[in-house]
N, C-alpha and C. Protein backbone atom coordinates (compact mmCIF):
# COMPACT_ATOMS: atom_id res chain seq x y z
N UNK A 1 -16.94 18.68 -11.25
CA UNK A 1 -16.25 17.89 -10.24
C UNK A 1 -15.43 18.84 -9.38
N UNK A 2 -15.57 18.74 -8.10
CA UNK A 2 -14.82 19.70 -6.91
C UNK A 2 -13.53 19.18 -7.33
N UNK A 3 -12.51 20.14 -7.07
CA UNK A 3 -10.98 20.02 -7.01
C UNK A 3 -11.02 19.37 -4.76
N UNK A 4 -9.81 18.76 -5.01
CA UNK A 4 -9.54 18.42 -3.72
C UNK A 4 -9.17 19.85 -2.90
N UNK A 5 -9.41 19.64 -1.63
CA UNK A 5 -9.13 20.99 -1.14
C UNK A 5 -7.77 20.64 0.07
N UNK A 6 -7.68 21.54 0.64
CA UNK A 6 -6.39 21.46 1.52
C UNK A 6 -6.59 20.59 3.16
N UNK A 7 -7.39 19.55 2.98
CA UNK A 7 -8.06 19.10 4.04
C UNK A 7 -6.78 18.23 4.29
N UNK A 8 -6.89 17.48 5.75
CA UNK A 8 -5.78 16.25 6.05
C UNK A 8 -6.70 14.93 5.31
N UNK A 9 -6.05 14.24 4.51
CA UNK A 9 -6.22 12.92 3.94
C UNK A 9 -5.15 11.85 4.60
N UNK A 10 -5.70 11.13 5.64
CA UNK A 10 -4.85 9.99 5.99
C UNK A 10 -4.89 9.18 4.80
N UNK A 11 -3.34 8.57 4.55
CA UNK A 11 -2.75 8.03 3.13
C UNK A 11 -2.23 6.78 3.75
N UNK A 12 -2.60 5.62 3.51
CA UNK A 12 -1.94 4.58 4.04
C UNK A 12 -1.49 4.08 3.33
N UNK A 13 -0.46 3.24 3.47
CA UNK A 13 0.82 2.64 2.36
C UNK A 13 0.88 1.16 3.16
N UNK A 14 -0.10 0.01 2.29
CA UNK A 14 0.57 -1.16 2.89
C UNK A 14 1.91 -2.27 1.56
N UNK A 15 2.81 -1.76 2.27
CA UNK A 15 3.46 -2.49 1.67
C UNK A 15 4.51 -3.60 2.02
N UNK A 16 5.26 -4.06 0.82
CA UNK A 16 6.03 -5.14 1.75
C UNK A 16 6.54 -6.15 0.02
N UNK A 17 6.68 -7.53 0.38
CA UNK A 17 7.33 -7.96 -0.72
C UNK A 17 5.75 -8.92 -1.05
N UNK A 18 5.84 -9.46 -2.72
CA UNK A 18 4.74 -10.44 -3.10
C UNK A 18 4.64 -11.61 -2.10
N UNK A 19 3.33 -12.04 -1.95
CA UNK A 19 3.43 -12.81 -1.10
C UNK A 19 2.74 -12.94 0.63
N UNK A 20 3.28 -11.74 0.70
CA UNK A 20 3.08 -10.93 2.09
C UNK A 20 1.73 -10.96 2.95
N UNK A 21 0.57 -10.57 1.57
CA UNK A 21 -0.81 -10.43 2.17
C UNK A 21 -1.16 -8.93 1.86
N UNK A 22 -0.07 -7.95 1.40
CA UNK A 22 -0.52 -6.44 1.24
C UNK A 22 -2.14 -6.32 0.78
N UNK A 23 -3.11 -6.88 -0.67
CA UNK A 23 -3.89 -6.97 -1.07
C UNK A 23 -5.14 -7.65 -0.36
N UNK A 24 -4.96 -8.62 0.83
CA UNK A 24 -5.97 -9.21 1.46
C UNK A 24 -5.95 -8.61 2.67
N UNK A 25 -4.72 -8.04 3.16
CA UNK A 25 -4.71 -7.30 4.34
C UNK A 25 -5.88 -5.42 4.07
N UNK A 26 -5.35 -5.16 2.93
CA UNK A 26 -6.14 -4.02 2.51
C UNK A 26 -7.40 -3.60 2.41
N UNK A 27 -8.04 -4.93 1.79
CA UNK A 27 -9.18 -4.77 1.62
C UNK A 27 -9.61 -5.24 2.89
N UNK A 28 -9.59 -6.01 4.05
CA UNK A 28 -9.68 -6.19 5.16
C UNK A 28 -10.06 -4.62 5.79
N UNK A 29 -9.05 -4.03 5.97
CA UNK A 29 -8.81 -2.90 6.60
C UNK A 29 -9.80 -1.65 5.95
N UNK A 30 -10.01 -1.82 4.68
CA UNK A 30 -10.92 -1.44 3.47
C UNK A 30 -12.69 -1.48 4.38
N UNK A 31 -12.60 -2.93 4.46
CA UNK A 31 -14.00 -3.23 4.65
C UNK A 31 -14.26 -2.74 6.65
N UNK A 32 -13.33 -3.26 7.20
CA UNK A 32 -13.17 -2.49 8.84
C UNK A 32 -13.69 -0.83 8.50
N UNK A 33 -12.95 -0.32 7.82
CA UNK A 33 -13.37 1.44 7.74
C UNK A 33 -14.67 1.67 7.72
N UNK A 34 -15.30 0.99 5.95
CA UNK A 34 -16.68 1.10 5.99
C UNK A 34 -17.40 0.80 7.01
N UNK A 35 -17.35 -0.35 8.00
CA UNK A 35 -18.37 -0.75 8.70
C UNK A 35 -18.08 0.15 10.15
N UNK A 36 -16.66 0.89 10.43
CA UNK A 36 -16.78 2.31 11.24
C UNK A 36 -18.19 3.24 10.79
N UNK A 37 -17.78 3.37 9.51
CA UNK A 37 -18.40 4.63 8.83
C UNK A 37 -17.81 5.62 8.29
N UNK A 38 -16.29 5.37 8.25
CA UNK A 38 -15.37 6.34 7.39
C UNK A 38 -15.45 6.20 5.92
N UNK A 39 -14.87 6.81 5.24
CA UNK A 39 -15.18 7.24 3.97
C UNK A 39 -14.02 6.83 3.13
N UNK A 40 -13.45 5.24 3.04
CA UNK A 40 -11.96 5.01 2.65
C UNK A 40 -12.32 4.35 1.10
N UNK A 41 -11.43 4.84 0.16
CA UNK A 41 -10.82 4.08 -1.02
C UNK A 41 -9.75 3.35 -0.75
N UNK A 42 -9.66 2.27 -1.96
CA UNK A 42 -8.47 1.62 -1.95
C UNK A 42 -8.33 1.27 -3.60
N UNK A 43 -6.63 1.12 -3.68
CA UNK A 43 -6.20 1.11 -4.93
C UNK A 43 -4.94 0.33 -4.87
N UNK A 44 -4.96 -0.82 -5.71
CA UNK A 44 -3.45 -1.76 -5.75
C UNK A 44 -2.58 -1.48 -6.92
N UNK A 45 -1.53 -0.04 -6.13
CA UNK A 45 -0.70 0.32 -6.90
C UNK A 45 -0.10 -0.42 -8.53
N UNK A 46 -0.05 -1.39 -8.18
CA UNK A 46 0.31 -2.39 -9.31
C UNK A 46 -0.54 -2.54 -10.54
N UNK A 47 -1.79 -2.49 -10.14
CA UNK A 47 -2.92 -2.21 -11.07
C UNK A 47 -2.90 -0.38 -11.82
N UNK A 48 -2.32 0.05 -11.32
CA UNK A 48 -2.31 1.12 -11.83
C UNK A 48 -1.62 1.87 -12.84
N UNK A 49 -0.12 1.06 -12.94
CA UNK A 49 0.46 1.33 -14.10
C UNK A 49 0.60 -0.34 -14.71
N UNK A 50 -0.12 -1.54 -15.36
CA UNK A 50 -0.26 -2.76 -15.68
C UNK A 50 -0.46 -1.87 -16.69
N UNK A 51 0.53 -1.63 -17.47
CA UNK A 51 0.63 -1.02 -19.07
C UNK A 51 2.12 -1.79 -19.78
N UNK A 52 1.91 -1.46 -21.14
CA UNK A 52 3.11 -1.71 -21.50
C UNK A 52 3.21 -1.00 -22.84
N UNK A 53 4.82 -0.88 -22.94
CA UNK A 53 5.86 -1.68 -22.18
C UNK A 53 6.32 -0.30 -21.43
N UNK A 54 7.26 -0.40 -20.57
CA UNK A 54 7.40 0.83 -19.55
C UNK A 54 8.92 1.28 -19.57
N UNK A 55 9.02 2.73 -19.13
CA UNK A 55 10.33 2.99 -19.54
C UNK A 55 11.43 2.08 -19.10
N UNK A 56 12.94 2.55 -20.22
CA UNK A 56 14.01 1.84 -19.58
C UNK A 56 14.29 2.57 -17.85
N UNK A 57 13.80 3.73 -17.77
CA UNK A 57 14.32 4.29 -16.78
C UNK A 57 13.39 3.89 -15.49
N UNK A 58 12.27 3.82 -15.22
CA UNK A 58 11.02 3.37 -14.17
C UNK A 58 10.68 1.80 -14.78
N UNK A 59 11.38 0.64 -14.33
CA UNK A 59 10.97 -0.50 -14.99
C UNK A 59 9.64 -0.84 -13.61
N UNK A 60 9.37 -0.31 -13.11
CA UNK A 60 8.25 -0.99 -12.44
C UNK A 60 7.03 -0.03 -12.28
N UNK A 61 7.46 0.81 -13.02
CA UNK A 61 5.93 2.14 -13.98
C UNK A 61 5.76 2.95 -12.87
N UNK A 62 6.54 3.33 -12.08
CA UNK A 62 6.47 4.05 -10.41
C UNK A 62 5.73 5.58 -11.26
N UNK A 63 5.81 6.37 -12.13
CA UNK A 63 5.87 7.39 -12.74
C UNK A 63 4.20 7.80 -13.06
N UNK A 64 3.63 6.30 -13.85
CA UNK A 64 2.56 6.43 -14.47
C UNK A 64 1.52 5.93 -13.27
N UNK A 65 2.22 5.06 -12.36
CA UNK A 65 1.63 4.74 -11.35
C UNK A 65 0.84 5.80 -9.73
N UNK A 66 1.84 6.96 -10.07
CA UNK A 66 1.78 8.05 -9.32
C UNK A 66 0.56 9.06 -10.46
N UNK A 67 0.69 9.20 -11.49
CA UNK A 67 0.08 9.88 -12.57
C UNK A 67 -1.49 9.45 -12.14
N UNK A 68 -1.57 8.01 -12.47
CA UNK A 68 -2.87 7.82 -12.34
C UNK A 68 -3.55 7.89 -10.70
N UNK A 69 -2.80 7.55 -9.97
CA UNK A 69 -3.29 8.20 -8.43
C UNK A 69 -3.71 9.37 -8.08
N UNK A 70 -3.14 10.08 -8.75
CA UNK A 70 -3.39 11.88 -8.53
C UNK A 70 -5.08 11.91 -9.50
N UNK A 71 -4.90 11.36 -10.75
CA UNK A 71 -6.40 11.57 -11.44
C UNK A 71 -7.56 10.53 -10.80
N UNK A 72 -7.31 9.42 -10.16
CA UNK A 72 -8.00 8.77 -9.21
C UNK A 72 -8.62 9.52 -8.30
N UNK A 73 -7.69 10.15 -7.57
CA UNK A 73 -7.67 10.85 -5.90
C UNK A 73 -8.65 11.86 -6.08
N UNK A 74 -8.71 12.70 -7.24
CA UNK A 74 -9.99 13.63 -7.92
C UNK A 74 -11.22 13.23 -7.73
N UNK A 75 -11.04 11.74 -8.68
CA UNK A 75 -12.67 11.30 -8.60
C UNK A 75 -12.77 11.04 -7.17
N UNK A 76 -12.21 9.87 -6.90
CA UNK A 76 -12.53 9.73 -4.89
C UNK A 76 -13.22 11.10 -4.40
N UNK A 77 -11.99 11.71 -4.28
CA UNK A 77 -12.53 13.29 -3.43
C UNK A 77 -13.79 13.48 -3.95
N UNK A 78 -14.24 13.81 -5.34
CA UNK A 78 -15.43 14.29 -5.51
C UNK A 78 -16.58 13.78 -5.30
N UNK A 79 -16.25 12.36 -5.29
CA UNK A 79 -17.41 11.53 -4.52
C UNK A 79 -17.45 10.92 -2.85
N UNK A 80 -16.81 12.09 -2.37
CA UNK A 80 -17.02 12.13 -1.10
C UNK A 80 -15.82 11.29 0.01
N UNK A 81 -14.43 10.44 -0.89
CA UNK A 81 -13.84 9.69 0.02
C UNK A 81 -13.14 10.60 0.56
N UNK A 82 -12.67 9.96 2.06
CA UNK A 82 -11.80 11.01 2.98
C UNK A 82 -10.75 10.40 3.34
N UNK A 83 -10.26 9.14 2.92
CA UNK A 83 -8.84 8.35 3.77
C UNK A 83 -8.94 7.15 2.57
N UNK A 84 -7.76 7.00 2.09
CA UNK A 84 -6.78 6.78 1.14
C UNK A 84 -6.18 4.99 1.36
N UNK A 85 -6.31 4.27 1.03
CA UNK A 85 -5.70 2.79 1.23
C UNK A 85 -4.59 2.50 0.27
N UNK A 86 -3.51 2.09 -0.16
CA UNK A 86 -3.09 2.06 -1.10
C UNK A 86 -1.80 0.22 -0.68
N UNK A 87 -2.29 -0.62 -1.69
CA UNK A 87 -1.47 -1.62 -1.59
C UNK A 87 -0.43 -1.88 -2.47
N UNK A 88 0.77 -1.66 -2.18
CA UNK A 88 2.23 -1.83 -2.98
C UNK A 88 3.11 -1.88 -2.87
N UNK A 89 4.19 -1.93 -3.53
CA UNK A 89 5.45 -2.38 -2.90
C UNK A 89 6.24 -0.72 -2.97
N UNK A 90 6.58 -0.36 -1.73
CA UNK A 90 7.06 0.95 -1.72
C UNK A 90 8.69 1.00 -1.31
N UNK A 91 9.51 0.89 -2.29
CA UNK A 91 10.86 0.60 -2.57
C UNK A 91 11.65 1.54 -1.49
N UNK A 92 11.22 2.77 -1.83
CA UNK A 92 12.25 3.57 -0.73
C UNK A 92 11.11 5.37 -0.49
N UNK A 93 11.92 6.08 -0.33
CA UNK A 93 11.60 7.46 0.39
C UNK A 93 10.86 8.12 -1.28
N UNK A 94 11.61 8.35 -1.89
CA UNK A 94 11.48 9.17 -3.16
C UNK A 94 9.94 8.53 -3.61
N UNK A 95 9.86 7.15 -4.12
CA UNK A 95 8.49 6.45 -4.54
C UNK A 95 7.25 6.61 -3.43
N UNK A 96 7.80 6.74 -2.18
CA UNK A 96 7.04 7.07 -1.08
C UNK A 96 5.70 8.69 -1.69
N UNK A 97 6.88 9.58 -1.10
CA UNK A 97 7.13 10.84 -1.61
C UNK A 97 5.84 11.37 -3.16
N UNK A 98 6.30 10.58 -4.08
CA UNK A 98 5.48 10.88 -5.39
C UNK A 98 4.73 10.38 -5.54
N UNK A 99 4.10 9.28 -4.43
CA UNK A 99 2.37 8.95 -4.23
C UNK A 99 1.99 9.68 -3.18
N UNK A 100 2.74 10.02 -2.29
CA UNK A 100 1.82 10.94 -1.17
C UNK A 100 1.43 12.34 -2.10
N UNK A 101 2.56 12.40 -3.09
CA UNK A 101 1.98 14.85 -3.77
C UNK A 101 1.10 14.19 -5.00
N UNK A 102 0.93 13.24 -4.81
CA UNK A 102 -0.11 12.94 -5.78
C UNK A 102 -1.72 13.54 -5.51
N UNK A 103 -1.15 13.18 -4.14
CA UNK A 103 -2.67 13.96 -3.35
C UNK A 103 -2.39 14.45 -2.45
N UNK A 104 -3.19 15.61 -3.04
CA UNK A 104 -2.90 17.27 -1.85
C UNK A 104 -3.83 16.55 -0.69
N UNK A 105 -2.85 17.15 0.40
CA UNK A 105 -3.11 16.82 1.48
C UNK A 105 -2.89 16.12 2.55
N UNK A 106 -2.00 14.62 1.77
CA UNK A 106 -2.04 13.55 2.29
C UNK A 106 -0.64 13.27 3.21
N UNK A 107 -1.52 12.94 4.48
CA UNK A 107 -0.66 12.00 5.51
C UNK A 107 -0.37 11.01 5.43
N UNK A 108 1.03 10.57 4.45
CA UNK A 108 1.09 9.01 4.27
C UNK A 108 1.88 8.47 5.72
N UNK A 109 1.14 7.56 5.60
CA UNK A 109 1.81 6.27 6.63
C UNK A 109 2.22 5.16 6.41
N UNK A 110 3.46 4.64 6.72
CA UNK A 110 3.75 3.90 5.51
C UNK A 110 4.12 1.98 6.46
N UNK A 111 3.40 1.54 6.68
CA UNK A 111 3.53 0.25 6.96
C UNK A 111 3.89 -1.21 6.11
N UNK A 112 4.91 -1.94 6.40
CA UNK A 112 5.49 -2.85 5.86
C UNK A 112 4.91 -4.47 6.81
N UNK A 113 4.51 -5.05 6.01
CA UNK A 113 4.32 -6.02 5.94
C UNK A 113 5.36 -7.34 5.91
N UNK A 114 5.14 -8.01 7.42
CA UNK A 114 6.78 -9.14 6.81
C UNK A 114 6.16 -10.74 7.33
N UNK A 115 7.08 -11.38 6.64
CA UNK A 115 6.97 -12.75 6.95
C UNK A 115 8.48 -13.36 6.32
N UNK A 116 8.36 -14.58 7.27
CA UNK A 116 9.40 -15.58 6.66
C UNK A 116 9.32 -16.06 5.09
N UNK A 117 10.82 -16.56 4.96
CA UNK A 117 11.20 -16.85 3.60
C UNK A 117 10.31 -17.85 2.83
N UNK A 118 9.77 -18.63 4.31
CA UNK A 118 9.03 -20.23 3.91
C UNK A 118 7.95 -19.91 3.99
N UNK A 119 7.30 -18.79 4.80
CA UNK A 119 5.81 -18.09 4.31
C UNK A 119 5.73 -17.53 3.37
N UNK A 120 6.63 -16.84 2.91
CA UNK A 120 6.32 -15.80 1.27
C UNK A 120 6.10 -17.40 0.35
N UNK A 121 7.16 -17.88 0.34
CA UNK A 121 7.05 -18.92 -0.69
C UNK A 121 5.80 -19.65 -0.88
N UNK A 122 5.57 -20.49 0.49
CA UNK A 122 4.28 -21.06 0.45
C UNK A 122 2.68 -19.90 0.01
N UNK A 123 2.80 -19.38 0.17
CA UNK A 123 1.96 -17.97 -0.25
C UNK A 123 2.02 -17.61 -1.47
N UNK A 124 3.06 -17.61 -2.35
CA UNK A 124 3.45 -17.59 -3.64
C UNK A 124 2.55 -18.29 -4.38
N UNK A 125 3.08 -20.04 -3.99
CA UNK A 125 2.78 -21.31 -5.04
C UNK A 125 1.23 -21.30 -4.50
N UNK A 126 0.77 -21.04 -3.19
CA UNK A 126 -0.31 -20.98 -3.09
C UNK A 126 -1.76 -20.26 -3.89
N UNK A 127 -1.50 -19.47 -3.95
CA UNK A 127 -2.08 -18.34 -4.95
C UNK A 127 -2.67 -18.44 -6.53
N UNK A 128 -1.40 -19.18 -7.01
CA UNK A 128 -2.05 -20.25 -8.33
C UNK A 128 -2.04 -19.27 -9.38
N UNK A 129 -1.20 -17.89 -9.04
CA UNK A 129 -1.09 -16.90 -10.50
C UNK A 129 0.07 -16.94 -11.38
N UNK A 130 1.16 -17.57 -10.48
CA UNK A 130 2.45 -17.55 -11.84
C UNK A 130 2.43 -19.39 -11.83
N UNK A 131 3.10 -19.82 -12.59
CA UNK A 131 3.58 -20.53 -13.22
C UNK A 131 4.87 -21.23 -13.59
N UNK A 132 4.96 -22.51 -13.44
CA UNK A 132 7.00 -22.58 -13.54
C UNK A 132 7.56 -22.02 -13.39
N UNK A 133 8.86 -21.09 -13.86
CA UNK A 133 9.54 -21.02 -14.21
C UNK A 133 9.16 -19.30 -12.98
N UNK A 134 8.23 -19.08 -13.30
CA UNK A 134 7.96 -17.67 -12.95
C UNK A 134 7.52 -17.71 -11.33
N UNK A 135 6.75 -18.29 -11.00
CA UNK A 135 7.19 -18.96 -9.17
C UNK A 135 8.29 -18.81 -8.59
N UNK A 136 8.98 -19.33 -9.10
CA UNK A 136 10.42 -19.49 -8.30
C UNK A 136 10.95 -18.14 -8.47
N UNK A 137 10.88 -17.81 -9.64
CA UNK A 137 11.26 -15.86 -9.95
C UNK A 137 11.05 -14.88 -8.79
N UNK A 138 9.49 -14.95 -9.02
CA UNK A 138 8.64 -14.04 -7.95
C UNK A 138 8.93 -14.33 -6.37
N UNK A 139 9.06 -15.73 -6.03
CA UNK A 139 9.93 -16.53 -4.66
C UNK A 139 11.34 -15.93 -4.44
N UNK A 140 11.95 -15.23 -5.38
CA UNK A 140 13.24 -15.16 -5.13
C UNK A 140 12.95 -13.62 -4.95
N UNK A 141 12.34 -12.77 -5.97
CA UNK A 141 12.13 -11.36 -5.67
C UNK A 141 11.67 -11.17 -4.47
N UNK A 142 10.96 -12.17 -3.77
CA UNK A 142 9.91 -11.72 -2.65
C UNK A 142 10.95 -12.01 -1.32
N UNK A 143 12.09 -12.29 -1.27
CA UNK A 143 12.98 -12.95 -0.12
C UNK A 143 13.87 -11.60 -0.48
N UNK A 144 14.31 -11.04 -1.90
CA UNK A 144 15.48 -10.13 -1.78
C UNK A 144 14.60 -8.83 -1.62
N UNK A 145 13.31 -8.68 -1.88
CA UNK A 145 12.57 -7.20 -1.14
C UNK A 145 12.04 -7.31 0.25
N UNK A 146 12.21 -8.23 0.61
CA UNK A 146 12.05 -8.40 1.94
C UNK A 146 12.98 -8.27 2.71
N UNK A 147 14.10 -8.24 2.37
CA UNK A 147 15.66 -8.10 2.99
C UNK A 147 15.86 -6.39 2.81
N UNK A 148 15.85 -5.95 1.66
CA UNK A 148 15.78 -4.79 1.38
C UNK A 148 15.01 -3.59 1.71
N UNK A 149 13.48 -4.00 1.59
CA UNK A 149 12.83 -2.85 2.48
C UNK A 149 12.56 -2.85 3.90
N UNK A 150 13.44 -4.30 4.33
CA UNK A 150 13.87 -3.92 6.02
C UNK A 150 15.13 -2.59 6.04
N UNK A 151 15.83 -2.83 5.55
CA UNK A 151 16.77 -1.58 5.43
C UNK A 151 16.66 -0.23 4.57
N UNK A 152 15.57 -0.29 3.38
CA UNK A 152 15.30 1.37 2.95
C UNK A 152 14.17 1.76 2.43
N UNK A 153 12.88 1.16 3.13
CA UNK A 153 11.97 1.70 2.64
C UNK A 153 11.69 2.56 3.95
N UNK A 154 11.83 2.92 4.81
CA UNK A 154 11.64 4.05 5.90
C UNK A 154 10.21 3.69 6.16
N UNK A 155 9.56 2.89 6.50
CA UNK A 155 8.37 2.33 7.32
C UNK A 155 8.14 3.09 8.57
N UNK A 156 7.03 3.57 8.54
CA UNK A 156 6.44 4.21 9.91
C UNK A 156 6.19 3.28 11.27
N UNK A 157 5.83 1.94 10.56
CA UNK A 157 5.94 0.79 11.18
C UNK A 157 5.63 -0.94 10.74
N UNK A 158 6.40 -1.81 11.55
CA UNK A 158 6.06 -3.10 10.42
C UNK A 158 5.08 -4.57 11.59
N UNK A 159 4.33 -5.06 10.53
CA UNK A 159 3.83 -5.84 11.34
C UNK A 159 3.82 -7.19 10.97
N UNK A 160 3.94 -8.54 11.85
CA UNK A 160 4.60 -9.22 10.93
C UNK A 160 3.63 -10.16 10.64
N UNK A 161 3.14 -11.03 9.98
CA UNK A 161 2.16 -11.96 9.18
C UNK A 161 2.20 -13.41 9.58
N UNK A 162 3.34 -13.81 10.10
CA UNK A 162 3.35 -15.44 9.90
C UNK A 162 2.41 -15.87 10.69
N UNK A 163 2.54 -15.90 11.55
CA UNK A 163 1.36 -16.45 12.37
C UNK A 163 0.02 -15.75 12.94
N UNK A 164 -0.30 -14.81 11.66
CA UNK A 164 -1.81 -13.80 12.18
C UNK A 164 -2.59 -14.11 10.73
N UNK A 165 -3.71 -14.13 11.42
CA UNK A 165 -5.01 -14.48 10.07
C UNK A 165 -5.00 -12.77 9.76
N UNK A 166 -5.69 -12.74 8.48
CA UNK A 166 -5.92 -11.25 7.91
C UNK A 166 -6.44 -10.48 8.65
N UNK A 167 -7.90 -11.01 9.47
CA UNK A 167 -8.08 -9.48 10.32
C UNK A 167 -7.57 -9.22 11.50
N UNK A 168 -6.44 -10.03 11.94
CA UNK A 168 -5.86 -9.72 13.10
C UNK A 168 -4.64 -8.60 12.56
N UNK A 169 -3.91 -8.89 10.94
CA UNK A 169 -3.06 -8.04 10.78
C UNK A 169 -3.67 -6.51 10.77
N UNK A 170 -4.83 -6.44 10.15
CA UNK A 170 -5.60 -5.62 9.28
C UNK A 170 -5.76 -4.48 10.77
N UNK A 171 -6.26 -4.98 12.02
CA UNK A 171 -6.45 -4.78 13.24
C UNK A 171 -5.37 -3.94 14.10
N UNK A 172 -3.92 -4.50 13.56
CA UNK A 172 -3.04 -4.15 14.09
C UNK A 172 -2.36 -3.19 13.00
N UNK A 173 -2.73 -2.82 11.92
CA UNK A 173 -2.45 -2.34 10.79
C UNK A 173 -3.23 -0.82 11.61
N UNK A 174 -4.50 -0.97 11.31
CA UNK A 174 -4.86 0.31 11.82
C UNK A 174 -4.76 0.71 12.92
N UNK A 175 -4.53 0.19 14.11
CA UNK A 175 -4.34 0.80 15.24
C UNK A 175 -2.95 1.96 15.63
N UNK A 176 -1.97 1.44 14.50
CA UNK A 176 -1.02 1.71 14.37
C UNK A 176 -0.45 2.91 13.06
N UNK A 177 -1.85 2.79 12.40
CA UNK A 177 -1.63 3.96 11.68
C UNK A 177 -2.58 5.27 12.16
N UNK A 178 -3.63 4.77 12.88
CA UNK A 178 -4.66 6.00 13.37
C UNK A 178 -3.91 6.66 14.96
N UNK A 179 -2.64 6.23 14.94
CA UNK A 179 -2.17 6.84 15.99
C UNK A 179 -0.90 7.63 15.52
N UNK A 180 -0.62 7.42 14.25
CA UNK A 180 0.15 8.74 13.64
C UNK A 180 -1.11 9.63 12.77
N UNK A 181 -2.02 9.22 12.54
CA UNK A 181 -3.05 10.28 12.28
C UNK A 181 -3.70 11.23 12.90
N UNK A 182 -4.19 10.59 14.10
CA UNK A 182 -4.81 11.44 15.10
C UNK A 182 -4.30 12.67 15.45
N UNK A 183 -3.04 12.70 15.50
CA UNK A 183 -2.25 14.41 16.10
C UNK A 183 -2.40 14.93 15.15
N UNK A 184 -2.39 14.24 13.76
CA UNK A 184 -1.91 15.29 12.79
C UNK A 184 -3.51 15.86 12.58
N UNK A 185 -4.45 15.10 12.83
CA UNK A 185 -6.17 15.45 12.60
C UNK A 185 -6.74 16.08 13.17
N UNK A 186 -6.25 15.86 14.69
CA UNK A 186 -6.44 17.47 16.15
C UNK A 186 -6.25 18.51 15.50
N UNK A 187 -4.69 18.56 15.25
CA UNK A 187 -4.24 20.04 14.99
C UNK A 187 -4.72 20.56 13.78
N UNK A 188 -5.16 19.86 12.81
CA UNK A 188 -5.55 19.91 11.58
C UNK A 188 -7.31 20.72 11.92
N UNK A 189 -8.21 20.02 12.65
CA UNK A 189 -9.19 20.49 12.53
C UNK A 189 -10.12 21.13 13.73
């Protein structure tokens, strides 16, 4: 298996709070690439450290979650991918940071995903994965990270959801990240 080499890897970061669309917006943007003809993976951070139980110190597995991206990013590379999708909730600069050196190379871009309080919610109960008690939980997390990574997750840029179907976000998702790529891909190659 080739080691990754020192090439530019556009790294995209869709994130934002549960609820949002990060995962349907992705693969959207996922399936747009292929039918360009680019060469994109995608991976839902969350799936990546779904282990247990996880330290007292990383309660949301940010650590093992970065671990397994870097041994991911191997196989990708060796089977030929060239641009990086990644759907999750990206808290601040540092968690940013230790998924981009996960993979040599990579130009992360980091886009946030937003909607109203009464769209996350309805989006929530819609979905049909939590349950009592745990709805309203995930409803309440998804209104206080939404408040929060307006002020510190350092977003390259945000686009907002309430009133756009998936491939209109997905649309405006990439237009907006292949224009912090492009300079860096000139000078690069």
């Amino acid at each position: 298996m080739s080691e990754p080499t020192d090439a530019v890897v556009p790294f995209l970061f869709v994130s934002g709070p549960p609820g949002v669309g990060k995962t349907a917006v992705s693969w959207e943007i996922f399936d747009e690439l292929v039918r360009r003809g680019d060469r994109p993976a995608l991976v839902d951070l969350d799936l990546l450290g779904a282990s247990w139980p996880v330290p007292e110190d990383d309660p949301f597995n940010e650590r093992l979650k970065a671990t397994n991206l870097g041994a991911m990013w191997r196989n990708f590379h060796a089977s030929g991918v060239r641009r990086l999708i990644a759907a999750g909730v990206i808290e601040n600069g540092a968690i940013l940071r230790a998924y981009a050196d996960a993979v040599p190379g990579a130009v992360p871009v980091l886009c946030r995903l937003t909607a109203r309080e009464d769209v996350l919610r309805s989006r929530i109960v819609g979905r049909g994965r939590e349950h009592g008690d745990d709805v309203e939980k995930l409803a309440q997390r998804a209104i206080y990270l939404r408040d929060e990574l307006g002020r510190h997750d350092g977003a390259d840029f945000w686009v907002d959801t309430d009133e756009r179907d998936i491939a209109e976000v997905a649309r405006l998702v990439i237009s907006n990240a292949e224009e912090r790529w492009l300079p860096v891909s000139r000078s690069a190659g």
